[in-house]
C-alpha atoms as a PDB file:
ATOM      1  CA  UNK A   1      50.531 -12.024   5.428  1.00  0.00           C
ATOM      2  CA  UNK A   2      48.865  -8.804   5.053  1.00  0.00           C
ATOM      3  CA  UNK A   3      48.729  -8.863   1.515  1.00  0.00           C
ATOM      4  CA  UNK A   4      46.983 -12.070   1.599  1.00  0.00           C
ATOM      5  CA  UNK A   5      44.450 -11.654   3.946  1.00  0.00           C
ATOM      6  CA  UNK A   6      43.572  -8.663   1.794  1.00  0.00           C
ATOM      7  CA  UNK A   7      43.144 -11.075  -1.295  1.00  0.00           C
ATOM      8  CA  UNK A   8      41.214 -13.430   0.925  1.00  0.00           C
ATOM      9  CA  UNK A   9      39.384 -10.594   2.150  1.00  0.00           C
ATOM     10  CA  UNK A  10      38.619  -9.369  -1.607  1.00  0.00           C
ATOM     11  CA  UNK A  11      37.463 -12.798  -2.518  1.00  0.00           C
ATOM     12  CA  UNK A  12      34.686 -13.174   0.253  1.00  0.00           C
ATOM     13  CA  UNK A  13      33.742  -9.512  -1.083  1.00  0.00           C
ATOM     14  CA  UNK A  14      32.968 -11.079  -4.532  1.00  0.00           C
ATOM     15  CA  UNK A  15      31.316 -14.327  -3.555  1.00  0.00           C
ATOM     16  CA  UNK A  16      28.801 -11.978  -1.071  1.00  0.00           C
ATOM     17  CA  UNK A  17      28.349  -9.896  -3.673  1.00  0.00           C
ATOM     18  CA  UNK A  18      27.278 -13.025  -6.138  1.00  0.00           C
ATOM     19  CA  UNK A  19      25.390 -14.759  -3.158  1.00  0.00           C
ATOM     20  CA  UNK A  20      22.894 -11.808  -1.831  1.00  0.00           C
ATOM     21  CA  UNK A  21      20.077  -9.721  -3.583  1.00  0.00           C
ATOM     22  CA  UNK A  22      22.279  -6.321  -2.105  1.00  0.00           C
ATOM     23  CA  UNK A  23      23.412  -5.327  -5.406  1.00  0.00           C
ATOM     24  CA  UNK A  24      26.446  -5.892  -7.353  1.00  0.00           C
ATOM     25  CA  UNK A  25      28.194  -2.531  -8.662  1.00  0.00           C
ATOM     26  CA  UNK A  26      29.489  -2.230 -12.046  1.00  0.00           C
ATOM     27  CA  UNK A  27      31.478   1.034 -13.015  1.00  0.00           C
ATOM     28  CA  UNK A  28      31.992   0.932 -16.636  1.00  0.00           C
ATOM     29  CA  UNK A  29      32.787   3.665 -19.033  1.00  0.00           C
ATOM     30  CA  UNK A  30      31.029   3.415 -21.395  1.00  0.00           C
ATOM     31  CA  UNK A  31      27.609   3.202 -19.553  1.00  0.00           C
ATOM     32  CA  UNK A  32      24.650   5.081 -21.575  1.00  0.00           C
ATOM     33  CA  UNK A  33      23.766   6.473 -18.001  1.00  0.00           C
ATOM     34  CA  UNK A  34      25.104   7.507 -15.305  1.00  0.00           C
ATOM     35  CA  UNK A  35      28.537   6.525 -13.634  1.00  0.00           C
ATOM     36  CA  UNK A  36      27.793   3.079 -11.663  1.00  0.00           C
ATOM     37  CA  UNK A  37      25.615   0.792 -12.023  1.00  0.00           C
ATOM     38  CA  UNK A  38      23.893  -1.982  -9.868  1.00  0.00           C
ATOM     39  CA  UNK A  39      21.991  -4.601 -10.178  1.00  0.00           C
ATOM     40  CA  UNK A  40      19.905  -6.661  -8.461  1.00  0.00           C
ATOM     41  CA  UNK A  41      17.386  -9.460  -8.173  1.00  0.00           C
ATOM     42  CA  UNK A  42      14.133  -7.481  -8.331  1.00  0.00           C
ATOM     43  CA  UNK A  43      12.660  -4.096  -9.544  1.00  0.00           C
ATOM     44  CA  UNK A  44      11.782  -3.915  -6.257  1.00  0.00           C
ATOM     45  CA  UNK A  45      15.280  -4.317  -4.895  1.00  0.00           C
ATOM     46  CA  UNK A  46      16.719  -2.060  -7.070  1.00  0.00           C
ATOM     47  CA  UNK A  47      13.417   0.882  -5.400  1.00  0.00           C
ATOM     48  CA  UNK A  48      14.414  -0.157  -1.944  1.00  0.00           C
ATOM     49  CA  UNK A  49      18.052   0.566  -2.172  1.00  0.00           C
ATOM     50  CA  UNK A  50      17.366   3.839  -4.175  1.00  0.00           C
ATOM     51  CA  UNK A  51      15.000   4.616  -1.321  1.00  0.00           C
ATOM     52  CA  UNK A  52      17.894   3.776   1.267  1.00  0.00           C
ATOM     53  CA  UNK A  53      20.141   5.840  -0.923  1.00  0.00           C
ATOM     54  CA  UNK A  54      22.338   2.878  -1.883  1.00  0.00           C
ATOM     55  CA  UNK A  55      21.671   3.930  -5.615  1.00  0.00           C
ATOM     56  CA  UNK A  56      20.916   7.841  -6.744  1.00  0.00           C
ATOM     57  CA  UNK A  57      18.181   6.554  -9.571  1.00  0.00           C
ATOM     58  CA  UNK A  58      16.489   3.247 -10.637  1.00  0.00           C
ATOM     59  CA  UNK A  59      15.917   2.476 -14.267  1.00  0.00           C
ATOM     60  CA  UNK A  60      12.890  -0.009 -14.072  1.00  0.00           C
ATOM     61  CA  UNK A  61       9.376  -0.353 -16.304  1.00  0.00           C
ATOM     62  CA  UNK A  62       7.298   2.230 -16.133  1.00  0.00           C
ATOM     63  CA  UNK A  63       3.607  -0.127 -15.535  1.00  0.00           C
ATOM     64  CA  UNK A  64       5.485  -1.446 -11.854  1.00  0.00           C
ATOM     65  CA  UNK A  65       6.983   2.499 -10.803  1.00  0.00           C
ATOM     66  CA  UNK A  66       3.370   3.916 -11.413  1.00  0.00           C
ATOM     67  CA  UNK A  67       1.825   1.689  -8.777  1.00  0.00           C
ATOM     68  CA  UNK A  68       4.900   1.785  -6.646  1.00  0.00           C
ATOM     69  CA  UNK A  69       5.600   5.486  -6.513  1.00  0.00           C
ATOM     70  CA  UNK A  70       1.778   6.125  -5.849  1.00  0.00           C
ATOM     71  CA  UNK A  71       0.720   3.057  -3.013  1.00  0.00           C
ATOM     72  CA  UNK A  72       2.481   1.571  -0.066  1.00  0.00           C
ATOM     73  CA  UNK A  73       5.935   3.216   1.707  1.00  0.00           C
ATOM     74  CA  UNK A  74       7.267   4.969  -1.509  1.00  0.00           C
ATOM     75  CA  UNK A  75       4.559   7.084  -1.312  1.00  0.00           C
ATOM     76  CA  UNK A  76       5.640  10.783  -1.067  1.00  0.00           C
ATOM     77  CA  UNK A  77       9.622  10.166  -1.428  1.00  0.00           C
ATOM     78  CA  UNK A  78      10.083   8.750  -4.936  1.00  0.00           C
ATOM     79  CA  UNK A  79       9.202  10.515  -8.071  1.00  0.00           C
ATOM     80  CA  UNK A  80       9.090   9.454 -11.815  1.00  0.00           C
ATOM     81  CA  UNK A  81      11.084  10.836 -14.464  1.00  0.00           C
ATOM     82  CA  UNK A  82      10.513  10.842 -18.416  1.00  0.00           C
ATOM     83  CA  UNK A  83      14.146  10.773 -19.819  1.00  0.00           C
ATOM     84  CA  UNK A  84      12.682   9.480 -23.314  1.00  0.00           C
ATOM     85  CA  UNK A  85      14.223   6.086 -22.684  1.00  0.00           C
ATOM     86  CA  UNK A  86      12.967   2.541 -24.686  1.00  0.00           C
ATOM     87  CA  UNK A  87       9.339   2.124 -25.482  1.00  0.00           C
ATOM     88  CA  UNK A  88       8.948  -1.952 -25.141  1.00  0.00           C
ATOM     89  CA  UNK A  89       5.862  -4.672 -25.628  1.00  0.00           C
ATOM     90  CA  UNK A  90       5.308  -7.694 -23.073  1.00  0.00           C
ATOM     91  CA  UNK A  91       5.156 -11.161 -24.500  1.00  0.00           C
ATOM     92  CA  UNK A  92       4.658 -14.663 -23.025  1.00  0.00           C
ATOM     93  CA  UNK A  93       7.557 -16.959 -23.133  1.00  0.00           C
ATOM     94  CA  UNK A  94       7.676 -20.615 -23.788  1.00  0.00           C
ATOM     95  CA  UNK A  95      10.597 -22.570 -24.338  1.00  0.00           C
ATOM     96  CA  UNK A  96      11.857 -22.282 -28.314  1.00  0.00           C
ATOM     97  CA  UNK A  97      10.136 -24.910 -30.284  1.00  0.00           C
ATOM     98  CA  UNK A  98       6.802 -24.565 -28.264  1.00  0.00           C
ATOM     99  CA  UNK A  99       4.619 -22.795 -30.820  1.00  0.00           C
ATOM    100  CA  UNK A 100       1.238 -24.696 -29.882  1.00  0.00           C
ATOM    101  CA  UNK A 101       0.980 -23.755 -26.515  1.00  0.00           C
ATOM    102  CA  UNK A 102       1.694 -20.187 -27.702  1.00  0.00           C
ATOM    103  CA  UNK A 103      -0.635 -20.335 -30.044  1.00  0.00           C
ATOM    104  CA  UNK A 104      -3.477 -21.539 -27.574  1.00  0.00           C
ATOM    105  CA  UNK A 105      -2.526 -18.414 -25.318  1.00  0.00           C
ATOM    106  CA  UNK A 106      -2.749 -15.990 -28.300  1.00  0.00           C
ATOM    107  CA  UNK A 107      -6.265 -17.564 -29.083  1.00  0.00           C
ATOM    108  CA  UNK A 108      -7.538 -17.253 -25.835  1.00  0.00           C
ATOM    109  CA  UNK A 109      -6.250 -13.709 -24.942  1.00  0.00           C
ATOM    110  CA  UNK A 110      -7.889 -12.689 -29.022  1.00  0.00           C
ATOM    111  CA  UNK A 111     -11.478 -14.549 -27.341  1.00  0.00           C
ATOM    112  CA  UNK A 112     -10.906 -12.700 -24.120  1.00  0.00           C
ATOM    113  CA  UNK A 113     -10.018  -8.826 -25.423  1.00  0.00           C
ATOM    114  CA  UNK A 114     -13.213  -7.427 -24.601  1.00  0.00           C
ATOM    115  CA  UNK A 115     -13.919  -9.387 -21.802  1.00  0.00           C
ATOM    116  CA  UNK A 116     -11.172 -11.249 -18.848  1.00  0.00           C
ATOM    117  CA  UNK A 117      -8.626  -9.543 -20.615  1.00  0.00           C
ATOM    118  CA  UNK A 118     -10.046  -6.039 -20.662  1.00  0.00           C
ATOM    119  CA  UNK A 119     -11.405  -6.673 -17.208  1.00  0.00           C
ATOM    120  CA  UNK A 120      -7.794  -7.259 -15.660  1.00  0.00           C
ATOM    121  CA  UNK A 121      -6.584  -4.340 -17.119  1.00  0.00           C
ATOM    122  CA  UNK A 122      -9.096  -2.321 -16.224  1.00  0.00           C
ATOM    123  CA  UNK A 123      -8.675  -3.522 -12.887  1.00  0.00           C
ATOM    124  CA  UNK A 124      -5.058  -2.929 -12.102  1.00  0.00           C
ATOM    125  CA  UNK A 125      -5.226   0.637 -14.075  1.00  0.00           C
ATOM    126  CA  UNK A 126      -3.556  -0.560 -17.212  1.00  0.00           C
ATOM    127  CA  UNK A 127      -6.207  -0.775 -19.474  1.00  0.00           C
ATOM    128  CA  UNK A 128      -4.458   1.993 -21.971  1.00  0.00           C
ATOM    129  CA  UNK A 129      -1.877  -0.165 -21.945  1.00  0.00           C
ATOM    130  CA  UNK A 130      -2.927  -3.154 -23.707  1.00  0.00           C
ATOM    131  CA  UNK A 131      -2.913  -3.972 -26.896  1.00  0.00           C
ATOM    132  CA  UNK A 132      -4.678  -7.017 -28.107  1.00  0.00           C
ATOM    133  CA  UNK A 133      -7.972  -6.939 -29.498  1.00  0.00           C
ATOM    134  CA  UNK A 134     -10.944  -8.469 -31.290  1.00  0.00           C
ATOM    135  CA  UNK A 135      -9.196  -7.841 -34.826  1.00  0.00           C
ATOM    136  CA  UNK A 136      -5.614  -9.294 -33.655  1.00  0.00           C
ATOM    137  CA  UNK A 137      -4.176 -11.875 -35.884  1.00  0.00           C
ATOM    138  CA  UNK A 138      -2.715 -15.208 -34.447  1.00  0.00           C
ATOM    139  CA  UNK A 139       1.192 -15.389 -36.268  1.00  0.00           C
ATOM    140  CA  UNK A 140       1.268 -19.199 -34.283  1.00  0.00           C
ATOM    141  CA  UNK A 141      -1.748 -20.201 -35.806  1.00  0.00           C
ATOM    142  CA  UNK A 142      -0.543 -22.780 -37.636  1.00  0.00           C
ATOM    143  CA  UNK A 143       1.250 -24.672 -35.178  1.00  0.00           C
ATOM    144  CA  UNK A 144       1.275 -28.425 -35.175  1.00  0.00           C
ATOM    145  CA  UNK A 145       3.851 -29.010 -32.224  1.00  0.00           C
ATOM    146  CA  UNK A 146       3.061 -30.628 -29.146  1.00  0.00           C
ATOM    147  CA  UNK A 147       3.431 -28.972 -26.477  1.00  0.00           C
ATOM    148  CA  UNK A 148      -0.307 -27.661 -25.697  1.00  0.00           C
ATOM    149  CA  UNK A 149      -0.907 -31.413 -25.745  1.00  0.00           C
ATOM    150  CA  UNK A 150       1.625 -32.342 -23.009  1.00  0.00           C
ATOM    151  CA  UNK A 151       0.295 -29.295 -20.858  1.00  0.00           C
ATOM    152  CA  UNK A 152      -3.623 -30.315 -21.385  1.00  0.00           C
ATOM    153  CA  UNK A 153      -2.452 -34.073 -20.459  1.00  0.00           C
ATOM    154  CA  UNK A 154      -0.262 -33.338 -17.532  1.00  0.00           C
ATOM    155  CA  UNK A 155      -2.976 -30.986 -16.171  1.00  0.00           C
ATOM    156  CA  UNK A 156      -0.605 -28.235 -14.867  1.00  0.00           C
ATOM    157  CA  UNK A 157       1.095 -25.142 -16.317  1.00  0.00           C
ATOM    158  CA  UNK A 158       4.106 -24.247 -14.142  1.00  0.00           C
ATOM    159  CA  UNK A 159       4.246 -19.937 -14.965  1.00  0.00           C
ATOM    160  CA  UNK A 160       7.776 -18.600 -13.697  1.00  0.00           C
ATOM    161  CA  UNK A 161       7.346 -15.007 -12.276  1.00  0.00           C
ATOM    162  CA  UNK A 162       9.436 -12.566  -9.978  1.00  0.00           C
ATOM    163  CA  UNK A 163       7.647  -9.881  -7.547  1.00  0.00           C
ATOM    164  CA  UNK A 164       6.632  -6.891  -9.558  1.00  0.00           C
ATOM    165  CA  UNK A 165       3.467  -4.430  -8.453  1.00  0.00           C
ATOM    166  CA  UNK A 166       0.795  -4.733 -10.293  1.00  0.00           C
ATOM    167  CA  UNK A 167       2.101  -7.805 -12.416  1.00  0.00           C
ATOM    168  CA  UNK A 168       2.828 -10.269  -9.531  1.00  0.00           C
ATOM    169  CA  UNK A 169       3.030  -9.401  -6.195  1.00  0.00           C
ATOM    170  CA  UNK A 170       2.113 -10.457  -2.918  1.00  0.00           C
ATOM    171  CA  UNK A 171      -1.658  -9.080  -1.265  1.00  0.00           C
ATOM    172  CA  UNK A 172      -2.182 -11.828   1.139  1.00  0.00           C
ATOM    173  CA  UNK A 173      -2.259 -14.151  -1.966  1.00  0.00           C
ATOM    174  CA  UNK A 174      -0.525 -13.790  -4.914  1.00  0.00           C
ATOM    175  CA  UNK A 175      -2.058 -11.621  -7.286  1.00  0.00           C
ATOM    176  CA  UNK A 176      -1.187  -8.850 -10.191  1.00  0.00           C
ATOM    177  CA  UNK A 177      -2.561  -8.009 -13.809  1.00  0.00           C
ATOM    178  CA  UNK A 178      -0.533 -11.314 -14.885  1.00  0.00           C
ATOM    179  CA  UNK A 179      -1.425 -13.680 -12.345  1.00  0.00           C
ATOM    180  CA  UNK A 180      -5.040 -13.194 -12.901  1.00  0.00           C
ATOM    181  CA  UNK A 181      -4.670 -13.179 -16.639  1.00  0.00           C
ATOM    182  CA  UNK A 182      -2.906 -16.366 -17.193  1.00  0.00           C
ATOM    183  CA  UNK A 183      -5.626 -17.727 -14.290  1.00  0.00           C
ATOM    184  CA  UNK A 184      -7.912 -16.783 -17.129  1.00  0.00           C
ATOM    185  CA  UNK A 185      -6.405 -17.510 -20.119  1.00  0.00           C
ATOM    186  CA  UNK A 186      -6.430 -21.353 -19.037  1.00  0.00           C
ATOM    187  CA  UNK A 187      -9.596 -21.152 -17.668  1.00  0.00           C
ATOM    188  CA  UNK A 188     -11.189 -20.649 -20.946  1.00  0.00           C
ATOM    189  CA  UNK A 189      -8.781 -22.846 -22.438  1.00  0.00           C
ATOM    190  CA  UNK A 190      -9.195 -25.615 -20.241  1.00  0.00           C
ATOM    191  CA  UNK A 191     -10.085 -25.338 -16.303  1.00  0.00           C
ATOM    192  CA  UNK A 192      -8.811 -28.842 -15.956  1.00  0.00           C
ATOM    193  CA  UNK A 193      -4.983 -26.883 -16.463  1.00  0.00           C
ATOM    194  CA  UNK A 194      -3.556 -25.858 -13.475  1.00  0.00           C
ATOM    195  CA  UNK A 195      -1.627 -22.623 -13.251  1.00  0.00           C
ATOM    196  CA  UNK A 196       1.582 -23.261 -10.610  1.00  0.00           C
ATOM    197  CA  UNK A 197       3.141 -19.672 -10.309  1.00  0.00           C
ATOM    198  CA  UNK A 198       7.163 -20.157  -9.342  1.00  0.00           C
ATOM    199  CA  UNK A 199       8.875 -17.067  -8.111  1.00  0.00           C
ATOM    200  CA  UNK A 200      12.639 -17.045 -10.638  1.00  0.00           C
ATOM    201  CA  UNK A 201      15.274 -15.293 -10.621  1.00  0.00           C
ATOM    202  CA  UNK A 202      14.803 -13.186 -13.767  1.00  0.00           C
ATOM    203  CA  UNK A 203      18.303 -13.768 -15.274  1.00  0.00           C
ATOM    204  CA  UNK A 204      17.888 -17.252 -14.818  1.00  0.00           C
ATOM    205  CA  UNK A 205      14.098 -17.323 -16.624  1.00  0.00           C
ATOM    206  CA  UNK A 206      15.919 -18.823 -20.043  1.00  0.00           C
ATOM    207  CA  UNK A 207      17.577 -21.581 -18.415  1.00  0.00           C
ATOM    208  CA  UNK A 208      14.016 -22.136 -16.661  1.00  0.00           C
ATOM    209  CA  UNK A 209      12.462 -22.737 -19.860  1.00  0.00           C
ATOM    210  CA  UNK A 210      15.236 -24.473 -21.161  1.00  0.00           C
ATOM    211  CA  UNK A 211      15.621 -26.972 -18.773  1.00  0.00           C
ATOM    212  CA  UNK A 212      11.934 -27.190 -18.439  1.00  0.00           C
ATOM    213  CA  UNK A 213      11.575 -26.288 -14.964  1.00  0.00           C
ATOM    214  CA  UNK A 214       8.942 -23.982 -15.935  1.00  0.00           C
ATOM    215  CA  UNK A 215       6.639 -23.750 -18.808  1.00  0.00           C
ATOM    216  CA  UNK A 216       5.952 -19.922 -19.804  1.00  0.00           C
ATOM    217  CA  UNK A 217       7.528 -16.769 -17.820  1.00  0.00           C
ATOM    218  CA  UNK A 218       4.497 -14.527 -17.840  1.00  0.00           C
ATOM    219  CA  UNK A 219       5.820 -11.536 -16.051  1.00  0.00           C
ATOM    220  CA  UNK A 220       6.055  -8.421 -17.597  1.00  0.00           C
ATOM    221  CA  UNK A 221       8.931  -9.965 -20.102  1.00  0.00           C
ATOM    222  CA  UNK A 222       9.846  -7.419 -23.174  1.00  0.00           C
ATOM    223  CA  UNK A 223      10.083  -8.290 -26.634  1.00  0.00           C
ATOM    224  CA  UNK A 224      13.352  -8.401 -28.352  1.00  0.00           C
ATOM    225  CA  UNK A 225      15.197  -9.600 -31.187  1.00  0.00           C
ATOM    226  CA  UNK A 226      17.369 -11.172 -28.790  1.00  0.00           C
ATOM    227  CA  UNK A 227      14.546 -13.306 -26.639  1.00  0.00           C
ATOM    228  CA  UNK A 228      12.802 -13.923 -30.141  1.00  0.00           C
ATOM    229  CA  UNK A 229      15.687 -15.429 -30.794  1.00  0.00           C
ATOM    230  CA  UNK A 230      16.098 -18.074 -27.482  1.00  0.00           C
ATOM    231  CA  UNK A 231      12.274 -18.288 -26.554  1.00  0.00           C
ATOM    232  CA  UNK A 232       8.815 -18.773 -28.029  1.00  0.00           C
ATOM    233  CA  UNK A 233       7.066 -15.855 -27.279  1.00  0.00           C
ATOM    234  CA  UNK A 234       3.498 -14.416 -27.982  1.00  0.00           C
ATOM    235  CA  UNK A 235       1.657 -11.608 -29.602  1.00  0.00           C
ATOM    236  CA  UNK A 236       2.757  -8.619 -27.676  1.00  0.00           C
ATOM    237  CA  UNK A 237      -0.064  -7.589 -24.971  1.00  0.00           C
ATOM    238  CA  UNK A 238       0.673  -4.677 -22.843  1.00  0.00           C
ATOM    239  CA  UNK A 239       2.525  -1.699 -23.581  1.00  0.00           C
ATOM    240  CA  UNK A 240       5.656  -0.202 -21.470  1.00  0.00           C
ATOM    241  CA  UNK A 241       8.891   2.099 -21.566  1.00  0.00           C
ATOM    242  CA  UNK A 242      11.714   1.813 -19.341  1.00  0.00           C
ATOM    243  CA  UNK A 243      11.684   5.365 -16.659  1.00  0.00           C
ATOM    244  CA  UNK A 244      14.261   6.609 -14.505  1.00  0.00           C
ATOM    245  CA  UNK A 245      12.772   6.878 -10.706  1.00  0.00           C
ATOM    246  CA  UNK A 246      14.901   9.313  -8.611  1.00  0.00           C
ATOM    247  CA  UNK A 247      14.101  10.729  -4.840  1.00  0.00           C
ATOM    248  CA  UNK A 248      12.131  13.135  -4.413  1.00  0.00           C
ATOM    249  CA  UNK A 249      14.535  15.982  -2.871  1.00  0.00           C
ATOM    250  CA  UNK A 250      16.595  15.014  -5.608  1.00  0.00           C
ATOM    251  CA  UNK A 251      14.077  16.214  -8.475  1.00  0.00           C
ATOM    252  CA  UNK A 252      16.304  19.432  -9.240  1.00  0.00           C
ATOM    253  CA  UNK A 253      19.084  17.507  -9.060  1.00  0.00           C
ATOM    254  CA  UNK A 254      18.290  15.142 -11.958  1.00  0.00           C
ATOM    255  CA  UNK A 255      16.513  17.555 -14.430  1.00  0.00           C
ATOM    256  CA  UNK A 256      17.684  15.074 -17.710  1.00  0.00           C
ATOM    257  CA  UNK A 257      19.201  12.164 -19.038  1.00  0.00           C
ATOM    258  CA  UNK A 258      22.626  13.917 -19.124  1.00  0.00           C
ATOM    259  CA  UNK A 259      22.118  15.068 -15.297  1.00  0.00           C
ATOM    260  CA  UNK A 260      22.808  11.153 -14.235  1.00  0.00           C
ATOM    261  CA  UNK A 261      26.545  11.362 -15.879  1.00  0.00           C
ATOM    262  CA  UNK A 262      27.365  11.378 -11.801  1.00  0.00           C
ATOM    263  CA  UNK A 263      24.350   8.619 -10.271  1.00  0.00           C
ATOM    264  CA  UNK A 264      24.639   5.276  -9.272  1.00  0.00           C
ATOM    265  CA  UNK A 265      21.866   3.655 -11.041  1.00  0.00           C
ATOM    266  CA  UNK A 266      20.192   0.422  -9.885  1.00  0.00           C
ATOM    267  CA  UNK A 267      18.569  -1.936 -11.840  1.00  0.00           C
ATOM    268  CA  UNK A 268      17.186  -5.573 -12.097  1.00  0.00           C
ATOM    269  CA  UNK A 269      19.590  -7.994 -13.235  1.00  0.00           C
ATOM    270  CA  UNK A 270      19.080  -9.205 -16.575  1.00  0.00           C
ATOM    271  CA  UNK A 271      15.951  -6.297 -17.419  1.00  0.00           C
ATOM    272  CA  UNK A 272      15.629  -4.093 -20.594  1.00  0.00           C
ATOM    273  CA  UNK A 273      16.180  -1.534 -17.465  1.00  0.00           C
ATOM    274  CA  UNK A 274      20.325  -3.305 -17.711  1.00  0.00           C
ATOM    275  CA  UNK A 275      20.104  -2.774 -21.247  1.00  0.00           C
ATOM    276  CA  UNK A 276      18.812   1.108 -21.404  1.00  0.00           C
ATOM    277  CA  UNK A 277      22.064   1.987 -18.792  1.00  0.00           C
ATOM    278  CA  UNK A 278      24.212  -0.128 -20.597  1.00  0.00           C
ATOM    279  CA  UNK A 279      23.127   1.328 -24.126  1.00  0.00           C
END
């Protein structure tokens, strides 16, 4: 009976585990870093636990620990550290297929480089970070798909995004350097197109698009062979590298990459910050 209620027991343990935004833990062997891993729903999940010492270090872009480590309650306790990790580019996603409506985006952010484009950046301290200009060339440009057509028809463009300072987050509104740029990218493509932001789970965003439950993720999402592979996905337009994000009292602690053989890293499920741990 014992044994039993110990599988039982076990079994509840797994489906929690699947069912909550707490963090799943993953001890593999052949992790790049560290010696456990978990992951969880948000960037910002994976700061909160390392702040509540669930986790010893988070592994998340380095554009969202900036602002977090210098504003709001993190301020003070969590520090940033350069362990040389993976150097990425942000794209817009659209579901595979969907060149036009890429194509319209990577017009209007070329129009807007020196103007709503390098405004945003500006604004939300990432203007060294962004890298289309004046002189970019549009690769989609000769897309004869329809799927700007459906989106200029059906007057709405449903954006999937997931809370991440400064790209999306919550200042009695939703704002963020993403929200306001797609808000101006279909502005000057059409102001009849209405942008619906839907909060996602990030390792559900494919399936999103897939299924067509949203049009584009435009959140922060980094170029890879792999997503070039599954998604349509624009010129690349803001700059970022994966950090490791420790607490503060820990700074001697974790001097190096090779210093986190013995952390618990957290991380957001499905992020290139999985992918750098995982190696």
């Amino acid at each position: 009976m014992k044994k039993l209620l110990s599988a039982f027991t076990s079994l509840l343990l797994c489906i929690a585990c699947a069912a909550t935004v707490t963090g799943c833990s993953k001890s593999e062997s052949n992790l790049a870093m560290g010696k456990e891993l978990m992951t969880y729903d948000s960037q910002l999940d994976a700061l909160k636990n390392l702040n509540e010492k669930t986790v010893d270090a988070a592994v998340i872009d380095s554009v969202m620990a900036g602002y977090y480590v210098n504003n709001g309650s993190f301020v003070g306790k969590l520090v940033i550290k350069d362990f040389d990790l993976a150097t990425e580019q942000y794209g817009i996603a659209a579901k595979k297929g969907n060149d036009a409506l890429i194509s319209k985006i990577n017009d209007a952010l070329i129009a807007l480089s020196d103007t709503a484009y390098a405004d945003t950046a500006e604004k939300y301290g990432l203007a060294s970070e962004k890298l289309i200009t004046a002189q970019t060339v549009n690769d989609k440009a000769n897309a004869t798909d329809d799927s700007w057509q459906k989106i200029a028809e059906r007057k709405k463009v449903v954006i999937g995004y997931t809370v991440f300072a400064p790209i999306a987050y919550d200042d009695d509104g939703l704002t963020g350097f993403d929200i306001d740029l797609a808000k101006a990218v279909f502005k000057y493509l059409d102001e009849s197109v209405v942008c619906e932001f839907q909060l996602i789970k990030w390792e559900q965003k494919e399936a999103a698009l897939e299924n067509g439950t949203i049009d584009l993720v435009w959140n922060g999402l980094t170029i890879t062979d792999e997503r070039l592979a599954q998604m349509c996905i624009s010129l690349p337009y803001l700059r970022n590298k994966q950090v490791v994000v420790i607490r503060k009292d820990d700074e001697n602690k974790y001097t190096d990459k090779k210093s986190l053989d013995s952390a618990i890293i957290g991380v957001e499920k499905g992020s290139a910050g999985e992918d750098a741990v995982k190696g």
